[in-house]
C-alpha atoms as a PDB file:
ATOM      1  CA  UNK A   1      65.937 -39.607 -73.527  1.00  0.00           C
ATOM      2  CA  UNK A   2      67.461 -36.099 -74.338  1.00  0.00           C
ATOM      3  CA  UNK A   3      66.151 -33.096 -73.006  1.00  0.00           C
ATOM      4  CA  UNK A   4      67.330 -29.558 -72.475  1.00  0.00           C
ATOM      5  CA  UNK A   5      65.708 -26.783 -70.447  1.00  0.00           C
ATOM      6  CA  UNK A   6      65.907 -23.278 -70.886  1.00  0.00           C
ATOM      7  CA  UNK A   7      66.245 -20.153 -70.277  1.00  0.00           C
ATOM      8  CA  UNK A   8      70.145 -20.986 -71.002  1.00  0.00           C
ATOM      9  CA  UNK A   9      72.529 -19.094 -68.886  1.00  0.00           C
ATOM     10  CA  UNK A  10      76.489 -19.770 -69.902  1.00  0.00           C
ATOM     11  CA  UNK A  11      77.922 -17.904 -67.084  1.00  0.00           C
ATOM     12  CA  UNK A  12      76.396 -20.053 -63.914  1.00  0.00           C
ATOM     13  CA  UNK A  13      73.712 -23.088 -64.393  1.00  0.00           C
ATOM     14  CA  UNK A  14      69.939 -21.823 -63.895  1.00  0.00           C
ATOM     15  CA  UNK A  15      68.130 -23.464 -60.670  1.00  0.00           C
ATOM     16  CA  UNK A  16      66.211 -25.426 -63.543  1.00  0.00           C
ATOM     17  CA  UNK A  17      68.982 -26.672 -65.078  1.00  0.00           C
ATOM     18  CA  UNK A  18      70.641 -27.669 -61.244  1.00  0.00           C
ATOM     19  CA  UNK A  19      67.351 -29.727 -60.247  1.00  0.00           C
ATOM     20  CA  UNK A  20      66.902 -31.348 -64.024  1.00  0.00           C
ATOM     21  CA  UNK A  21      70.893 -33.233 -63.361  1.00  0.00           C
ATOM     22  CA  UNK A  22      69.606 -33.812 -59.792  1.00  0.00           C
ATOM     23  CA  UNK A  23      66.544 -35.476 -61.051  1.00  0.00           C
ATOM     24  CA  UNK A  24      68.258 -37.659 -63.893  1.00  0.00           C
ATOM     25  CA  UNK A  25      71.222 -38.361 -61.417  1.00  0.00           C
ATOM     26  CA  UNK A  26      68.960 -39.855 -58.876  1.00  0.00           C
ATOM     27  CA  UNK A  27      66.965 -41.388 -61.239  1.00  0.00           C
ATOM     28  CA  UNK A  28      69.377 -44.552 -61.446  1.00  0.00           C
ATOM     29  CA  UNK A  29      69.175 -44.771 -64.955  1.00  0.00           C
ATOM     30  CA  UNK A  30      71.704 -47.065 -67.225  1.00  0.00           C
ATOM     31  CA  UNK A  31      73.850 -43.670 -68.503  1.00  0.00           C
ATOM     32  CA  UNK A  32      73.815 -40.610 -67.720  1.00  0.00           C
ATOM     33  CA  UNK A  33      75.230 -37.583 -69.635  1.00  0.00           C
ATOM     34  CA  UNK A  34      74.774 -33.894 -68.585  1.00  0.00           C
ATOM     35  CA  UNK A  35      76.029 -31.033 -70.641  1.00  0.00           C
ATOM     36  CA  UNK A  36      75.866 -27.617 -71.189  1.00  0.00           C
ATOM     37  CA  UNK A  37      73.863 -27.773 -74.601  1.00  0.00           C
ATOM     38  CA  UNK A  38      72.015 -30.910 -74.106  1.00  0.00           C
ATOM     39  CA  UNK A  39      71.810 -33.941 -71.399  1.00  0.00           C
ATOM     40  CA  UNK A  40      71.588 -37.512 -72.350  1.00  0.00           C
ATOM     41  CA  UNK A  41      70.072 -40.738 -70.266  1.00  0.00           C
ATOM     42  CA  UNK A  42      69.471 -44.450 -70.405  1.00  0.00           C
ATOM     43  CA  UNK A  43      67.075 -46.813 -68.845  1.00  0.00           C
ATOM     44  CA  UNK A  44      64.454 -48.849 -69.015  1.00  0.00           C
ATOM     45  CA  UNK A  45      61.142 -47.257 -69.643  1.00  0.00           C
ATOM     46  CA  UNK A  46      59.598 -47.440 -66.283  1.00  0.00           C
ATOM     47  CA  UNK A  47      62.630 -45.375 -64.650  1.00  0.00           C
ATOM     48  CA  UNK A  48      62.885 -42.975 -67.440  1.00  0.00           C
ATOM     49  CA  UNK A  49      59.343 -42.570 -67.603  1.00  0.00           C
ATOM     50  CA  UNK A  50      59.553 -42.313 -63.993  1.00  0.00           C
ATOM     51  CA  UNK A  51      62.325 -39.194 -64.406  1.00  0.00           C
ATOM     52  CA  UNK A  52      60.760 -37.872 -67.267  1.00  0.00           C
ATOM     53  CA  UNK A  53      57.312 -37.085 -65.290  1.00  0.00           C
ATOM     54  CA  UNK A  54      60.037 -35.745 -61.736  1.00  0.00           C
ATOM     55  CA  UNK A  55      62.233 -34.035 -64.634  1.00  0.00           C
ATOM     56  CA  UNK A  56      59.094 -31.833 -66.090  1.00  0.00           C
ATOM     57  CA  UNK A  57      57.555 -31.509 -62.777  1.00  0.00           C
ATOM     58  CA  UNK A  58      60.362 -30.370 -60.624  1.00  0.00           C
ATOM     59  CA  UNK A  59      62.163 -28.362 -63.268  1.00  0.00           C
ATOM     60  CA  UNK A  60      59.185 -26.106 -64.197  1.00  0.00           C
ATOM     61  CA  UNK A  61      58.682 -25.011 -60.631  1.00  0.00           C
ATOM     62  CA  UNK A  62      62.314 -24.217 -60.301  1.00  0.00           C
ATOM     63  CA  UNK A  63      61.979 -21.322 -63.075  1.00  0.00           C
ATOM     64  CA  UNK A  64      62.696 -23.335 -66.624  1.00  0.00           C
ATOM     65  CA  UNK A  65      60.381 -21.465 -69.287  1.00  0.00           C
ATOM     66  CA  UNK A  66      60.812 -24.573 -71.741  1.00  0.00           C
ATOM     67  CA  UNK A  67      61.995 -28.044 -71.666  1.00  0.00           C
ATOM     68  CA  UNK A  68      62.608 -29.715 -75.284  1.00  0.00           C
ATOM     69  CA  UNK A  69      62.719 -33.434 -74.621  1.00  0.00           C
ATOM     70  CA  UNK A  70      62.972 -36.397 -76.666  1.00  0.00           C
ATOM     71  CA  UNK A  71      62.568 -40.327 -76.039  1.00  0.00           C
ATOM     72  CA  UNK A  72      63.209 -43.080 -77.761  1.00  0.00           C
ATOM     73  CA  UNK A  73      63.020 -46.475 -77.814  1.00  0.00           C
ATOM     74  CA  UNK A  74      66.104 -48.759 -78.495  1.00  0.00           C
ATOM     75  CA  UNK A  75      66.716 -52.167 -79.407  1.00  0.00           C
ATOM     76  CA  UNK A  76      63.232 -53.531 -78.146  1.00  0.00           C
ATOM     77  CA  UNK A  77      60.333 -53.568 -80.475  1.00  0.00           C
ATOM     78  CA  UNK A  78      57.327 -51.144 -79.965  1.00  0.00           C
ATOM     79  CA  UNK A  79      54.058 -52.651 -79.044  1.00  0.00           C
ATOM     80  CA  UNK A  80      51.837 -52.749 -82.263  1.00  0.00           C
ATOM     81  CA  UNK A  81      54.628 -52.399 -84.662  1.00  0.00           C
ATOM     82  CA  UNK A  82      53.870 -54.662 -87.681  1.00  0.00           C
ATOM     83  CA  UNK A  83      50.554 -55.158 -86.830  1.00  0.00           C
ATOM     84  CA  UNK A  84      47.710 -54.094 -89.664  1.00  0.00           C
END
């Protein structure tokens, strides 16, 4: 998954931005990447689903206005694919 929350603050990390790493740190996902512009992490789709759902929750009441997030799946088929 990748997600970002805003409002963005460059001088000091926003309380959202402090609880989304917390979240996705605890998480134990695979990989974990946290950065200023974006964050990055890896797992299977039960834990990131599982952080996705704590990540939305937890971040929203700590202030974050918007949260783009994006999830994909990787090197596993998708349930229904080829099927018509």
């Amino acid at each position: 998954m990748e997600f970002t929350t805003e409002p963005f603050d460059l001088d000091e990390a926003p309380a959202h931005a402090v609880v989304a790493r917390e979240v996705v740190e605890a998480a134990e996902l695979d990989a974990v990447d946290v950065g200023p512009f974006g964050n990055t992490a890896e797992g299977g789709a039960d834990r990131v689903l599982t952080a996705v759902d704590a990540l939305l929750r937890r971040s929203l009441e700590a202030g974050a206005t918007r949260i783009s997030l994006q999830v994909n799946v990787v090197g596993a088929a998708v349930e229904g694919e080829g099927e018509r």
